[in-house]
PDB file of N, CA and C in Angstrom:
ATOM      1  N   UNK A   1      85.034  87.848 123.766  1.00  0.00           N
ATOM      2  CA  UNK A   1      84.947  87.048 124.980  1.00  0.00           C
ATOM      3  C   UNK A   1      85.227  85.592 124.625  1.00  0.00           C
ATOM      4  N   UNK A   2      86.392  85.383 124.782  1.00  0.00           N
ATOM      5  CA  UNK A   2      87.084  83.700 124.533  1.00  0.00           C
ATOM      6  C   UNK A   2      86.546  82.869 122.763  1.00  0.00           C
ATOM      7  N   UNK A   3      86.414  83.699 122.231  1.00  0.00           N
ATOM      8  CA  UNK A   3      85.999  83.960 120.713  1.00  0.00           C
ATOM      9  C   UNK A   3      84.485  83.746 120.408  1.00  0.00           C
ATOM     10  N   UNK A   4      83.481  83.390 121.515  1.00  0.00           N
ATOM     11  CA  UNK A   4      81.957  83.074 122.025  1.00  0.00           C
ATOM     12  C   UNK A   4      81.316  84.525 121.011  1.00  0.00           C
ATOM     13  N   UNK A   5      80.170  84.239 119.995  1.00  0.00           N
ATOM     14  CA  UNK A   5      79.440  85.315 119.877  1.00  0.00           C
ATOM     15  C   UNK A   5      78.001  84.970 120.684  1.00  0.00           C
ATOM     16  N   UNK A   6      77.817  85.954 120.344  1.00  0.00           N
ATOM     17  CA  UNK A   6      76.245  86.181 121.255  1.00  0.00           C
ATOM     18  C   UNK A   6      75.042  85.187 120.990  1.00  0.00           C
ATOM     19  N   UNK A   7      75.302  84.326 119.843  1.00  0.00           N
ATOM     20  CA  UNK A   7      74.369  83.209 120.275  1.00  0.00           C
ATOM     21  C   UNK A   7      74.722  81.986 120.834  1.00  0.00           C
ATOM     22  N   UNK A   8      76.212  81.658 120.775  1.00  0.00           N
ATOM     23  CA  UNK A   8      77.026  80.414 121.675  1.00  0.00           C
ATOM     24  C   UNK A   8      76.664  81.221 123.122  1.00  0.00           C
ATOM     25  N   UNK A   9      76.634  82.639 123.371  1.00  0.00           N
ATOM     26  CA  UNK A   9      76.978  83.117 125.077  1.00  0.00           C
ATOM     27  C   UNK A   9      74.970  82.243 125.162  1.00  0.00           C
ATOM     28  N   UNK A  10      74.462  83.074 124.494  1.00  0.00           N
ATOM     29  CA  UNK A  10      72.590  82.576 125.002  1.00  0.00           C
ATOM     30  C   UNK A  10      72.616  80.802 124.763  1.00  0.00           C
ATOM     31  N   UNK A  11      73.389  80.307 124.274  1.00  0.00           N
ATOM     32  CA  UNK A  11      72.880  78.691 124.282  1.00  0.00           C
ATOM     33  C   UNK A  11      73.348  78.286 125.211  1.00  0.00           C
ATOM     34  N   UNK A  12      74.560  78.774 125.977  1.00  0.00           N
ATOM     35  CA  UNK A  12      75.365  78.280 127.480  1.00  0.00           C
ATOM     36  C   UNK A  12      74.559  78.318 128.020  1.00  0.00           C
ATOM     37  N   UNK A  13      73.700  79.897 128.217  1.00  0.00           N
ATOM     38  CA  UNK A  13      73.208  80.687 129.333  1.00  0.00           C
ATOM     39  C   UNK A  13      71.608  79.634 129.781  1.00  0.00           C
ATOM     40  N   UNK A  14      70.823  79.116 128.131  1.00  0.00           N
ATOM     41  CA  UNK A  14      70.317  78.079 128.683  1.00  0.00           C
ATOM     42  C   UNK A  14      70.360  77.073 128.706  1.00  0.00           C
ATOM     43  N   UNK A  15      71.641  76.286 128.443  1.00  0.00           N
ATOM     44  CA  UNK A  15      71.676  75.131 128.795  1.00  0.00           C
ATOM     45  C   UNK A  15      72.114  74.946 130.176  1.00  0.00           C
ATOM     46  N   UNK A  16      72.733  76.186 130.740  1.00  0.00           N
ATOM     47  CA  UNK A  16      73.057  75.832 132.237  1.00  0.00           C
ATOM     48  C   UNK A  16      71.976  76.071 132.764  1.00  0.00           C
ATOM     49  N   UNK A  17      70.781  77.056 132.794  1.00  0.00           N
ATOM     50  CA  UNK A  17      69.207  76.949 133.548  1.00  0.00           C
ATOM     51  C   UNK A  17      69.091  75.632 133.352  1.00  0.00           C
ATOM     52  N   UNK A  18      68.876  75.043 131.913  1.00  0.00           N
ATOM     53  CA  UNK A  18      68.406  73.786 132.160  1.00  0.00           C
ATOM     54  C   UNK A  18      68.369  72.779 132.943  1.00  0.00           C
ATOM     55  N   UNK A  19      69.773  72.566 132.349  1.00  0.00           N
ATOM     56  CA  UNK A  19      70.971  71.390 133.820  1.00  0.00           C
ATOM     57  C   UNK A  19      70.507  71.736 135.504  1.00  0.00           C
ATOM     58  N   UNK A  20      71.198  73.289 135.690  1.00  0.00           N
ATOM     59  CA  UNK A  20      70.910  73.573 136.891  1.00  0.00           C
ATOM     60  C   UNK A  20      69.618  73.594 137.762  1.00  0.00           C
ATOM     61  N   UNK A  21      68.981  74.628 136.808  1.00  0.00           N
ATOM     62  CA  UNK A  21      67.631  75.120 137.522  1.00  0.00           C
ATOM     63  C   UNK A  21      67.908  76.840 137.636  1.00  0.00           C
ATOM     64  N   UNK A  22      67.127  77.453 137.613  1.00  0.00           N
ATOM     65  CA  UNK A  22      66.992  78.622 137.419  1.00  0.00           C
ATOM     66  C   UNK A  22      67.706  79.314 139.338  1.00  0.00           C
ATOM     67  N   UNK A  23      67.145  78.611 139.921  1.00  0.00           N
ATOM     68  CA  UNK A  23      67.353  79.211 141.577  1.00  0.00           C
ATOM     69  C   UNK A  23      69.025  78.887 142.040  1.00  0.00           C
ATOM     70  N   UNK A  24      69.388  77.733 141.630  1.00  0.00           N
ATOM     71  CA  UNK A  24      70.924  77.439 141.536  1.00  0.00           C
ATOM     72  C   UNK A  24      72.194  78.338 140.943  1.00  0.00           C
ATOM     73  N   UNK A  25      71.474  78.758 139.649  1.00  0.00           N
ATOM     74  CA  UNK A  25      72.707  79.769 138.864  1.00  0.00           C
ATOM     75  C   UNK A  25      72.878  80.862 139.716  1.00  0.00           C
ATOM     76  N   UNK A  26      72.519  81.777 140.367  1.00  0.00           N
ATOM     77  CA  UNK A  26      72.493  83.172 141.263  1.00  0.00           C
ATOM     78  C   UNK A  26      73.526  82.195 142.153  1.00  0.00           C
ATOM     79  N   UNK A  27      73.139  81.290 142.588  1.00  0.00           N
ATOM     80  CA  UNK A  27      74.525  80.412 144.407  1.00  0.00           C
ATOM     81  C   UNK A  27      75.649  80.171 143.346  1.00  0.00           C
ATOM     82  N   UNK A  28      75.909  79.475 142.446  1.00  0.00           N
ATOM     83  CA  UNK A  28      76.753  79.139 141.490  1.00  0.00           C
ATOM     84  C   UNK A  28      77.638  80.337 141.248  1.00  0.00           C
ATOM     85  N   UNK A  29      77.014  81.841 140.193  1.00  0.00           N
ATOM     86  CA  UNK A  29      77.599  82.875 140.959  1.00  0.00           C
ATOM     87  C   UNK A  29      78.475  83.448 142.178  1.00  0.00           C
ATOM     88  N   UNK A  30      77.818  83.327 142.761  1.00  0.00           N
ATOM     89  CA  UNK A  30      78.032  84.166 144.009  1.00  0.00           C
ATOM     90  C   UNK A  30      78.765  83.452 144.765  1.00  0.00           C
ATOM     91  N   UNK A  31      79.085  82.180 144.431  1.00  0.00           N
ATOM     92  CA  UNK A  31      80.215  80.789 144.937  1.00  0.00           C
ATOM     93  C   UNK A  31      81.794  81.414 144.216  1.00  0.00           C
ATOM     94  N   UNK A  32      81.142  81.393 142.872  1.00  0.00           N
ATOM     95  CA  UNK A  32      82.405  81.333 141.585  1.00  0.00           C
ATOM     96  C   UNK A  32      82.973  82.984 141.941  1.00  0.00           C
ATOM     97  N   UNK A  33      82.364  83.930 142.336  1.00  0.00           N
ATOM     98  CA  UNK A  33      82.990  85.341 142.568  1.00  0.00           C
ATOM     99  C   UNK A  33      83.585  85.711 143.783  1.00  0.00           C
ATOM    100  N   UNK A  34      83.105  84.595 144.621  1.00  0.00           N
ATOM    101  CA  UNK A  34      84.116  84.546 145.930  1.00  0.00           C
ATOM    102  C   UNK A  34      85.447  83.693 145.819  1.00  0.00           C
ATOM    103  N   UNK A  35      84.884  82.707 145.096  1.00  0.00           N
ATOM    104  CA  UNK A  35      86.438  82.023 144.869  1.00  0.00           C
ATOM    105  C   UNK A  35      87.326  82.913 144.122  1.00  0.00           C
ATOM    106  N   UNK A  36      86.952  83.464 143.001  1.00  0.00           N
ATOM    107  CA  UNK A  36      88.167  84.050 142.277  1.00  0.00           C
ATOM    108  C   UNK A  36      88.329  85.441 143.063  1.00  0.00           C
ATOM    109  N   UNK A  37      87.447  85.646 143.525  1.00  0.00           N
ATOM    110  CA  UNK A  37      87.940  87.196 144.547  1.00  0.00           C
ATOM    111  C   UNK A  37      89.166  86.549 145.727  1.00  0.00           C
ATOM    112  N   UNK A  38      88.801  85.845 146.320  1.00  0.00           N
ATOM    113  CA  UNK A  38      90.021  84.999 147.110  1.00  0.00           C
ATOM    114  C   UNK A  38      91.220  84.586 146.717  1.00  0.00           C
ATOM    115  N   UNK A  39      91.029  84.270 145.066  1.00  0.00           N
ATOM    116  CA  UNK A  39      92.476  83.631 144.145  1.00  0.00           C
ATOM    117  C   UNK A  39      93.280  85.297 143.972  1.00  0.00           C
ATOM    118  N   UNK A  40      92.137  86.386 143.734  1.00  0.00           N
ATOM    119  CA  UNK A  40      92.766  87.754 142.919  1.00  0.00           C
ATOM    120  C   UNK A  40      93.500  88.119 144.535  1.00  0.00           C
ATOM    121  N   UNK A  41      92.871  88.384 145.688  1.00  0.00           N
ATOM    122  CA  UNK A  41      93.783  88.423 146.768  1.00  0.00           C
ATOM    123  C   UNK A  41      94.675  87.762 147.199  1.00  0.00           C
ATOM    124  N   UNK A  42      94.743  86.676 147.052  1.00  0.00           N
ATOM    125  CA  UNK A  42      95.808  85.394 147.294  1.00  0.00           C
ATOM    126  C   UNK A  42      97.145  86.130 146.221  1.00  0.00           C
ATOM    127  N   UNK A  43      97.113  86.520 145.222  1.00  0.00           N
ATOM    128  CA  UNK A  43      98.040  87.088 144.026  1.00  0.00           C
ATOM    129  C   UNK A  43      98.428  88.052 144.113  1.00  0.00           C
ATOM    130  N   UNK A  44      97.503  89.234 144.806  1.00  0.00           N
ATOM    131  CA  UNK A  44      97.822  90.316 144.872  1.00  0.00           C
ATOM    132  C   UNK A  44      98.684  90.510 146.206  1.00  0.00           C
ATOM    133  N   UNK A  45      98.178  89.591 146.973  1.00  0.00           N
ATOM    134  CA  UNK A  45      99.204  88.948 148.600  1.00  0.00           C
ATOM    135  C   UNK A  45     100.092  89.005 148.305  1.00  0.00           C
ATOM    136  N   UNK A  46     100.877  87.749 147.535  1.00  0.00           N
ATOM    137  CA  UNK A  46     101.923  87.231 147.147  1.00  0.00           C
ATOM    138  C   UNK A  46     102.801  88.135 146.473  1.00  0.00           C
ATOM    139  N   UNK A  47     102.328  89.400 145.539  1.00  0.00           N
ATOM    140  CA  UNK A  47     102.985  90.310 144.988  1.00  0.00           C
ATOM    141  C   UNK A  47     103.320  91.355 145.871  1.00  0.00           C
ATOM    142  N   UNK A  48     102.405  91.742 146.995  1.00  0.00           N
ATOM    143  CA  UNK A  48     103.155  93.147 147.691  1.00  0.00           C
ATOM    144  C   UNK A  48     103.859  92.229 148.908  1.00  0.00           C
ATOM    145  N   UNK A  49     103.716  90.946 149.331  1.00  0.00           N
ATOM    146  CA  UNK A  49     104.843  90.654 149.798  1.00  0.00           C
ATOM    147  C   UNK A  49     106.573  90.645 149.461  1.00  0.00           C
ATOM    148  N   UNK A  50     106.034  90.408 148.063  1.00  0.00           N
ATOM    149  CA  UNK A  50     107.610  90.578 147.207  1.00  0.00           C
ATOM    150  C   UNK A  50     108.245  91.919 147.363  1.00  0.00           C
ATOM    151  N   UNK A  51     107.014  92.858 147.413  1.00  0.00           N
ATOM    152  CA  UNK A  51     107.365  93.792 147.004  1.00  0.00           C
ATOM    153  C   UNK A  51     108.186  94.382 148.156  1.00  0.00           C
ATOM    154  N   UNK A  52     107.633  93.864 149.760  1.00  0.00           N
ATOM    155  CA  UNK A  52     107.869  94.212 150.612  1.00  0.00           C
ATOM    156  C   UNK A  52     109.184  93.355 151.292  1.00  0.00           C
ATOM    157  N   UNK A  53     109.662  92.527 150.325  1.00  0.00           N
ATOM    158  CA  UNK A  53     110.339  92.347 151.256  1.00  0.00           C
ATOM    159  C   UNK A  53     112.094  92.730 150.301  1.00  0.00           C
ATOM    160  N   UNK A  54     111.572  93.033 148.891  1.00  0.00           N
ATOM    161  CA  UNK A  54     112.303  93.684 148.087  1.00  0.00           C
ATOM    162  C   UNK A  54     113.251  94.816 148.748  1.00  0.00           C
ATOM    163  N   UNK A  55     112.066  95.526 149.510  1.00  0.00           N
ATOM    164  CA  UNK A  55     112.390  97.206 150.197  1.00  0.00           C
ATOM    165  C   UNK A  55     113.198  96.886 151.094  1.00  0.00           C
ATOM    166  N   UNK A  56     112.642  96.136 151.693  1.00  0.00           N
ATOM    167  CA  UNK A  56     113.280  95.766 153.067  1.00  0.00           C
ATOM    168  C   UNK A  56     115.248  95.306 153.074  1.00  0.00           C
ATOM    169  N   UNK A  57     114.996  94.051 151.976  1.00  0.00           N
ATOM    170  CA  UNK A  57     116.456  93.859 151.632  1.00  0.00           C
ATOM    171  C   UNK A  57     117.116  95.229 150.849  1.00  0.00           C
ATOM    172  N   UNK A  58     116.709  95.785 150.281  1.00  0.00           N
ATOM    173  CA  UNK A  58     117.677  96.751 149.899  1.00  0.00           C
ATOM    174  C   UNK A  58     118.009  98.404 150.300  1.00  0.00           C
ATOM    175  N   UNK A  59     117.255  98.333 151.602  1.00  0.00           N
ATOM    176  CA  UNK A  59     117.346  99.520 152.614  1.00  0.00           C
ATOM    177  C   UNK A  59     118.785  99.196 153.378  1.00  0.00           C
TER     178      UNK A  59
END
């Protein structure tokens, strides 16, 4: 995982409680998995449009 072993992943994990606060990281989440769920559809958009309009021109 981005070359991170398992005690760099636990020193992130509390230095962001720290910073943040324990009740913040869960919204932070659940912010950050909607955005990239929106970026992975936005991409996956953009590709079956190609795809569709690929068909279309060569029918």
């Amino acid at each position: 995982m981005f070359g991170l072993g398992w005690p760099e992943v636990i020193v992130i994990g509390i230095a962001a409680v720290v910073i943040f606060g324990p009740k913040k990281i869960p919204e932070m989440g659940s912010a950050l998995g909607k955005t990239l769920r929106g970026f992975k559809d936005e991409i996956n958009g953009t590709a079956s449009e190609e795809e569709e309009s690929d068909k279309d021109g060569s029918s």
